[in-house]
N, C-alpha and C. Protein backbone atom coordinates (compact mmCIF):
# COMPACT_ATOMS: atom_id res chain seq x y z
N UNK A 1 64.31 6.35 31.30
CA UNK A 1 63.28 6.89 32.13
C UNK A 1 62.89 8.29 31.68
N UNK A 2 63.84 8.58 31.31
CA UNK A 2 63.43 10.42 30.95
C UNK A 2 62.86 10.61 29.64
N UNK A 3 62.79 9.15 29.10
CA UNK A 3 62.10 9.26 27.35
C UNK A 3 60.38 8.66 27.76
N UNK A 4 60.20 7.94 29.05
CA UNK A 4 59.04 8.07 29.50
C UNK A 4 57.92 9.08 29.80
N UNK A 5 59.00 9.65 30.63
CA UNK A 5 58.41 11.22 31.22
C UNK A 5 58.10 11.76 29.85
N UNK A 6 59.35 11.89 29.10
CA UNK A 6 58.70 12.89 28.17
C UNK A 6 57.17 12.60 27.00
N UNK A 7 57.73 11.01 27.30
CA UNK A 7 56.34 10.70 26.81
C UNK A 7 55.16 11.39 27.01
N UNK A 8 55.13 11.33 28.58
CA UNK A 8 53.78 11.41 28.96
C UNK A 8 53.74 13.38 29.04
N UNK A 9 54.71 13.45 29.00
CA UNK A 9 54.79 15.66 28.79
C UNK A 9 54.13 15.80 27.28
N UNK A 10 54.71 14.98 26.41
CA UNK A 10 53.92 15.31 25.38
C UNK A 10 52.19 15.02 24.96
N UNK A 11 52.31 14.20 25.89
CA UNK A 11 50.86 13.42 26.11
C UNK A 11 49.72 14.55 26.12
N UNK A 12 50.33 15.55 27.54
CA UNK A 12 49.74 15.99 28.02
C UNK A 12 49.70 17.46 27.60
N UNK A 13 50.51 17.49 27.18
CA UNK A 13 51.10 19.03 26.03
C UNK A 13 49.62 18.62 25.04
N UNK A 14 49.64 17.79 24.33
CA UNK A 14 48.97 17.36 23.62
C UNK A 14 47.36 17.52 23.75
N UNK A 15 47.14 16.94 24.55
CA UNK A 15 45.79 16.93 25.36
C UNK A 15 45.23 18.43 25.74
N UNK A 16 46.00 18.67 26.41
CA UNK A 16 45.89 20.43 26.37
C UNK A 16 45.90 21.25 25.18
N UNK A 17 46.65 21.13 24.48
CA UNK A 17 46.35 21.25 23.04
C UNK A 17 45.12 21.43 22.27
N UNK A 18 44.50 20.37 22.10
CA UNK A 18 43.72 19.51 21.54
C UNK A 18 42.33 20.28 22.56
N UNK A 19 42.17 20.22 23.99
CA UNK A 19 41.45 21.14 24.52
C UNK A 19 41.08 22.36 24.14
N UNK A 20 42.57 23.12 23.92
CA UNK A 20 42.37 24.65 24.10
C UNK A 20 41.76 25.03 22.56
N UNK A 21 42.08 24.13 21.59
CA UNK A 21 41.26 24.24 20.10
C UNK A 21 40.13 24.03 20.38
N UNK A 22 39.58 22.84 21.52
CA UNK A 22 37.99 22.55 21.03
C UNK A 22 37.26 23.98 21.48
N UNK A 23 38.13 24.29 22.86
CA UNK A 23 37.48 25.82 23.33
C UNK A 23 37.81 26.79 22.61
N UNK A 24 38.35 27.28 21.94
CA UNK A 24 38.69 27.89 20.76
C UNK A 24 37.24 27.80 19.38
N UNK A 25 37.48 26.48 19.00
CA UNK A 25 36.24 26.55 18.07
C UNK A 25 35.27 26.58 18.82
N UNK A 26 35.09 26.01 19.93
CA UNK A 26 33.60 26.18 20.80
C UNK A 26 32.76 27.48 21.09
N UNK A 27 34.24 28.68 21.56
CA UNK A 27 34.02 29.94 22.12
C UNK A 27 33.93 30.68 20.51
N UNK A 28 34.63 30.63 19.53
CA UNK A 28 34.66 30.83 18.16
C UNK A 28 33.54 30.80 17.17
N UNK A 29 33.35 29.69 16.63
CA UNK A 29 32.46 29.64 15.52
C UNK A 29 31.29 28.80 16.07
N UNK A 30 31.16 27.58 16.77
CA UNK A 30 30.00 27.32 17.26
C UNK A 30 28.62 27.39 18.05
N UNK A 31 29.50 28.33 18.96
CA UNK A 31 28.51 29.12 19.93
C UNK A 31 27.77 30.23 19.38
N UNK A 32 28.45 31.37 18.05
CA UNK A 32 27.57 32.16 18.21
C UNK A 32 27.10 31.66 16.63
N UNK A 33 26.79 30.43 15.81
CA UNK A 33 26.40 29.68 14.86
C UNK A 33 25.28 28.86 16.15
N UNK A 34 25.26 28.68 16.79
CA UNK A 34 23.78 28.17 17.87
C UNK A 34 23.26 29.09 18.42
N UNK A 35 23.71 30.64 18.74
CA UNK A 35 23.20 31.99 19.14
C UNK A 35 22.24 32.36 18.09
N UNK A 36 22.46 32.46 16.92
CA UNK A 36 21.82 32.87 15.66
C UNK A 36 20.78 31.89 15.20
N UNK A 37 21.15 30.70 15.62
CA UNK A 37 20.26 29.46 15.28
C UNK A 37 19.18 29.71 16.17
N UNK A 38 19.31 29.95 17.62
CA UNK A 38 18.79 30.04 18.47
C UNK A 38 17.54 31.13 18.30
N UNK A 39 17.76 32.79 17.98
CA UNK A 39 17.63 33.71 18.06
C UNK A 39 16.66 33.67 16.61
N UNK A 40 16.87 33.15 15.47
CA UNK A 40 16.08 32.90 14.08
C UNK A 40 15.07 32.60 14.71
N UNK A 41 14.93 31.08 15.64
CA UNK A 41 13.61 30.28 15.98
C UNK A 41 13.05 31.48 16.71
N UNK A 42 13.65 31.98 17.60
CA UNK A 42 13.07 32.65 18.52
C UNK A 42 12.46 33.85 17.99
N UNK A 43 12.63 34.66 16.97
CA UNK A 43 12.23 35.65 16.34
C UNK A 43 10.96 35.02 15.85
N UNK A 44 11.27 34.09 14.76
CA UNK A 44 10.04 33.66 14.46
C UNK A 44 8.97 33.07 15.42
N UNK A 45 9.39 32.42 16.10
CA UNK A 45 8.48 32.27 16.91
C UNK A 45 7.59 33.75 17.75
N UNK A 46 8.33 34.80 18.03
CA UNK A 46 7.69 35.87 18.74
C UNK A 46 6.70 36.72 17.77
N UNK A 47 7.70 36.95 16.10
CA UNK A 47 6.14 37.08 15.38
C UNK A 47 5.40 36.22 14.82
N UNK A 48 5.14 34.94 15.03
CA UNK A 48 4.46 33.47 15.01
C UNK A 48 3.03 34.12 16.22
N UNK A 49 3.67 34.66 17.29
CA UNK A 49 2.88 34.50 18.64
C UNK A 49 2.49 36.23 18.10
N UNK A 50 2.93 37.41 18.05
CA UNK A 50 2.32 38.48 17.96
C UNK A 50 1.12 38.64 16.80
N UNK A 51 1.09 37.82 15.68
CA UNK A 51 0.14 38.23 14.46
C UNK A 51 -1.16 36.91 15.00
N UNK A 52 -0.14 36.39 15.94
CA UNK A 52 -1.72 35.24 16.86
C UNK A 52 -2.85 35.97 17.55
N UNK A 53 -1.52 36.53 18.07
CA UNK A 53 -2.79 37.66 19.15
C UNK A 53 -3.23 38.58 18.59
N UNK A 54 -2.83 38.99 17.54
CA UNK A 54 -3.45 40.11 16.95
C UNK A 54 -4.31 39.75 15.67
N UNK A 55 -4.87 38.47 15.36
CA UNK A 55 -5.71 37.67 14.76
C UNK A 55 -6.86 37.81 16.27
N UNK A 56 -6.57 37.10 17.26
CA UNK A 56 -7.35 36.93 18.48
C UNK A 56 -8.12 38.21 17.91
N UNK A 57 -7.53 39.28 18.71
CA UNK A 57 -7.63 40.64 18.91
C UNK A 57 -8.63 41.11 17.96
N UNK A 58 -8.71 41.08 17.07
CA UNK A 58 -9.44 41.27 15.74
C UNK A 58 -10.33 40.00 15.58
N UNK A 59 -10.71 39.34 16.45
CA UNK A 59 -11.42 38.20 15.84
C UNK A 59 -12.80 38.37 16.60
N UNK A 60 -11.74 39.36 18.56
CA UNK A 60 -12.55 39.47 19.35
C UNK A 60 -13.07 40.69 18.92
N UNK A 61 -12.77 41.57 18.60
CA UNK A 61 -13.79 42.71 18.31
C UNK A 61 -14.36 42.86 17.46
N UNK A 62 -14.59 41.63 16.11
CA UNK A 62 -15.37 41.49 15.22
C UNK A 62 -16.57 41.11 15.87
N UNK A 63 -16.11 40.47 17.14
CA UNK A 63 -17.62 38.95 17.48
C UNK A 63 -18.09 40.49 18.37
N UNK A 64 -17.88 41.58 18.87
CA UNK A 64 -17.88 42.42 20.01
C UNK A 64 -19.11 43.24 18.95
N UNK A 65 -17.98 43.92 17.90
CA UNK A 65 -19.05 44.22 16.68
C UNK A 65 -20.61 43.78 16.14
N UNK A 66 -20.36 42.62 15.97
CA UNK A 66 -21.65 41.92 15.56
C UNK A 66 -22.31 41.75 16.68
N UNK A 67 -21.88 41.54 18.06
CA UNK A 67 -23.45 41.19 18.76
C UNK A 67 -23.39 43.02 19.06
N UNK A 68 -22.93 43.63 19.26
CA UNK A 68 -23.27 45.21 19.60
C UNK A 68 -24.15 45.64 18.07
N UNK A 69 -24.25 44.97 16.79
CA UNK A 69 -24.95 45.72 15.90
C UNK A 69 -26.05 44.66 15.88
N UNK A 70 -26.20 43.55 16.80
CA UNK A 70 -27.63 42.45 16.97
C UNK A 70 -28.15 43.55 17.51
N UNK A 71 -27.56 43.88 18.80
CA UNK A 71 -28.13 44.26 19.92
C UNK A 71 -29.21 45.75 19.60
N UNK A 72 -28.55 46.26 18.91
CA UNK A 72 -29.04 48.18 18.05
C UNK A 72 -30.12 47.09 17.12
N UNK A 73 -30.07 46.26 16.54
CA UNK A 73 -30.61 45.82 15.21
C UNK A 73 -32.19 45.60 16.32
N UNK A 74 -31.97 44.45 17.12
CA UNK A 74 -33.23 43.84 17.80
C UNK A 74 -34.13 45.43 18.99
N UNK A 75 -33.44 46.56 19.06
CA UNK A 75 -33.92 47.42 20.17
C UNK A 75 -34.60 48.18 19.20
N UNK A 76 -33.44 48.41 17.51
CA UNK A 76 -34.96 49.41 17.27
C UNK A 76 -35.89 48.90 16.31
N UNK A 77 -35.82 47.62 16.20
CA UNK A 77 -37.28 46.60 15.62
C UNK A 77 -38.12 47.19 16.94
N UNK A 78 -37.49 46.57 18.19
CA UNK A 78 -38.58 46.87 19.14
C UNK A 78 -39.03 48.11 19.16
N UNK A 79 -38.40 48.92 19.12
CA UNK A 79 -38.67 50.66 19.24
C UNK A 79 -39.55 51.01 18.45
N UNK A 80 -39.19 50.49 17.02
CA UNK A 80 -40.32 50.62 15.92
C UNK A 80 -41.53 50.11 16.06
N UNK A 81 -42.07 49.17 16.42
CA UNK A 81 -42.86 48.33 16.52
C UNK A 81 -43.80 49.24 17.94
N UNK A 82 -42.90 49.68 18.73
CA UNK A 82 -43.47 50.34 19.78
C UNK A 82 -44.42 51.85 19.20
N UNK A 83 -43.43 52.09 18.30
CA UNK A 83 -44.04 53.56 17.64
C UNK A 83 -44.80 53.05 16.85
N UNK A 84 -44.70 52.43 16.01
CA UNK A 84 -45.88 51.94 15.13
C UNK A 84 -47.62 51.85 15.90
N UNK A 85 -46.91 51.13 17.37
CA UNK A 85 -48.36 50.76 17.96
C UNK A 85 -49.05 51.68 18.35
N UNK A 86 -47.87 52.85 19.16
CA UNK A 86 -47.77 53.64 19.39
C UNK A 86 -49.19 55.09 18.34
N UNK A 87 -48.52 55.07 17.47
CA UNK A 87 -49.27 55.72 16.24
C UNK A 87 -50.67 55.36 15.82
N UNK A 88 -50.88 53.51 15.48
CA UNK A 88 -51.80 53.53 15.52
C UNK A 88 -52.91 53.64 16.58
N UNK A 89 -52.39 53.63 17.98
CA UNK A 89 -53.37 54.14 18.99
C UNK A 89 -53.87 55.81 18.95
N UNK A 90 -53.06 56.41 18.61
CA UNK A 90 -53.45 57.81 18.53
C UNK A 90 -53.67 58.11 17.65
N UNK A 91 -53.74 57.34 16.28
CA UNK A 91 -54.95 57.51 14.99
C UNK A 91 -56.18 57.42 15.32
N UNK A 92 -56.53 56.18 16.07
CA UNK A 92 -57.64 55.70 16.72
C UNK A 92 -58.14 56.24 17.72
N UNK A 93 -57.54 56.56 18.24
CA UNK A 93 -58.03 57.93 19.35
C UNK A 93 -59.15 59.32 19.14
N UNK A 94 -57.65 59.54 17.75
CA UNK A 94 -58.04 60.59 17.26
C UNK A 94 -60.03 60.28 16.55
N UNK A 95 -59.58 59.21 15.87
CA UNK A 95 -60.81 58.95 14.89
C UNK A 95 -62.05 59.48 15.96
N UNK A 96 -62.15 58.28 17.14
CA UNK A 96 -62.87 57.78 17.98
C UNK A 96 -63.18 59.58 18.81
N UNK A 97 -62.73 59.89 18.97
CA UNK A 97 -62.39 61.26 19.36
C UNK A 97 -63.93 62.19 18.85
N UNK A 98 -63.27 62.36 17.46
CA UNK A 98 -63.68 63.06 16.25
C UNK A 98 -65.17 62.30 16.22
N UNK A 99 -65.32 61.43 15.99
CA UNK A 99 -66.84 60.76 15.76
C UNK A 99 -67.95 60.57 17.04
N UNK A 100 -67.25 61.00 18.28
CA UNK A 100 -67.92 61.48 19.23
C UNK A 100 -68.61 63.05 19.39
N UNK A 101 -67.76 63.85 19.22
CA UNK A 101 -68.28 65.10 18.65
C UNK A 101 -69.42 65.17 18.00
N UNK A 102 -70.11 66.76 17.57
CA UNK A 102 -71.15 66.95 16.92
C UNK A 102 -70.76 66.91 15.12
N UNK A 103 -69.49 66.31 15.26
CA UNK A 103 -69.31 66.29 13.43
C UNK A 103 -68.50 67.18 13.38
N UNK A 104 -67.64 68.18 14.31
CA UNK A 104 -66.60 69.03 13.78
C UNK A 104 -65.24 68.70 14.39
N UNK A 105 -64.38 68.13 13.52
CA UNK A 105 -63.22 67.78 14.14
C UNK A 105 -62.05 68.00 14.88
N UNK A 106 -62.16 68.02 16.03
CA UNK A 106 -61.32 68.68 17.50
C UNK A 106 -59.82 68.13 16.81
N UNK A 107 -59.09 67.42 16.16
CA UNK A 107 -57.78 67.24 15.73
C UNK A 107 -57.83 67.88 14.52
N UNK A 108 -57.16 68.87 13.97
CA UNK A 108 -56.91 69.18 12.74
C UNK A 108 -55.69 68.45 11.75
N UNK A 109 -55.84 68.29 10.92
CA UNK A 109 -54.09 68.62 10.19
C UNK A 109 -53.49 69.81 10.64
N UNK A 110 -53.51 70.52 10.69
CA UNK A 110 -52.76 71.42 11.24
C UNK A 110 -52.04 71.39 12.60
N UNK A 111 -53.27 71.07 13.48
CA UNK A 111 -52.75 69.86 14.50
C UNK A 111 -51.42 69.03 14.71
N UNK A 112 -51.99 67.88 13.70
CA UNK A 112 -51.27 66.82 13.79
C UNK A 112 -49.38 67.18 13.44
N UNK A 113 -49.78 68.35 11.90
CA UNK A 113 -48.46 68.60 11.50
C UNK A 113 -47.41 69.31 13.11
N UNK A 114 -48.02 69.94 13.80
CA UNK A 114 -47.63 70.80 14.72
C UNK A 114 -46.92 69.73 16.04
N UNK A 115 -47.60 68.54 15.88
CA UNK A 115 -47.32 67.77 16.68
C UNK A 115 -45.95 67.06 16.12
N UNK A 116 -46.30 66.55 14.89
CA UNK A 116 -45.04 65.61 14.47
C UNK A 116 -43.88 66.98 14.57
N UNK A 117 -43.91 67.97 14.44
CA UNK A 117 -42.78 68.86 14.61
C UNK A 117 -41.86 69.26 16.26
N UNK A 118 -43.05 69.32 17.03
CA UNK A 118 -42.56 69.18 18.46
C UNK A 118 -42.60 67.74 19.31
């Protein structure tokens, strides 16, 4: 009977054993070999995701860029176009002006230069 028991003492000696190694290599070499495994993906992945957003980021203030240099591009076509009309009404003015008179011309160059200056 007592070569039974001891059977089962060694059994269990054993078993415990055999436990305290797997927690041993578990707490040991595998856990922080899946920490590092873990922590690689995860790195890469965070600058995977930071040079994303900062593609975004730069993609959005390119598109921000271009319609802000439409926007200047299409106001001073208009602007121009305004002065242009602008100009030629007060050429025509002027002419129309001048050819009403007795023949001596109320706009000078001298005039005009005095004007484009102020």
């Amino acid at each position: 009977m007592l070569g039974r028991f001891l059977d089962w003492v060694y059994i269990a000696v054993g078993a415990l054993a055999a436990f305290a190694l797997f927690s041993l290599y578990d707490g040991m070499v595998d856990d922080p070999l899946v920490r590092r495994e873990a922590l690689r993906g995860y790195v890469l992945k965070s600058e995977r995701d930071a040079i994303a957003s900062q593609l975004a980021e730069e993609r959005r203030r390119a598109l921000a860029a271009a319609q802000t240099a439409e926007e200047f591009k299409r106001r001073y076509t208009a602007l121009s176009e305004r002065n242009k009309a602008n100009s030629e009404k007060a050429e025509q003015d002027i002419e129309s002006d001048n050819r009403t008179d007795d023949g001596a011309p109320r706009v000078t160059s001298g005039d005009l230069d005095w004007l484009s200056k102020h």
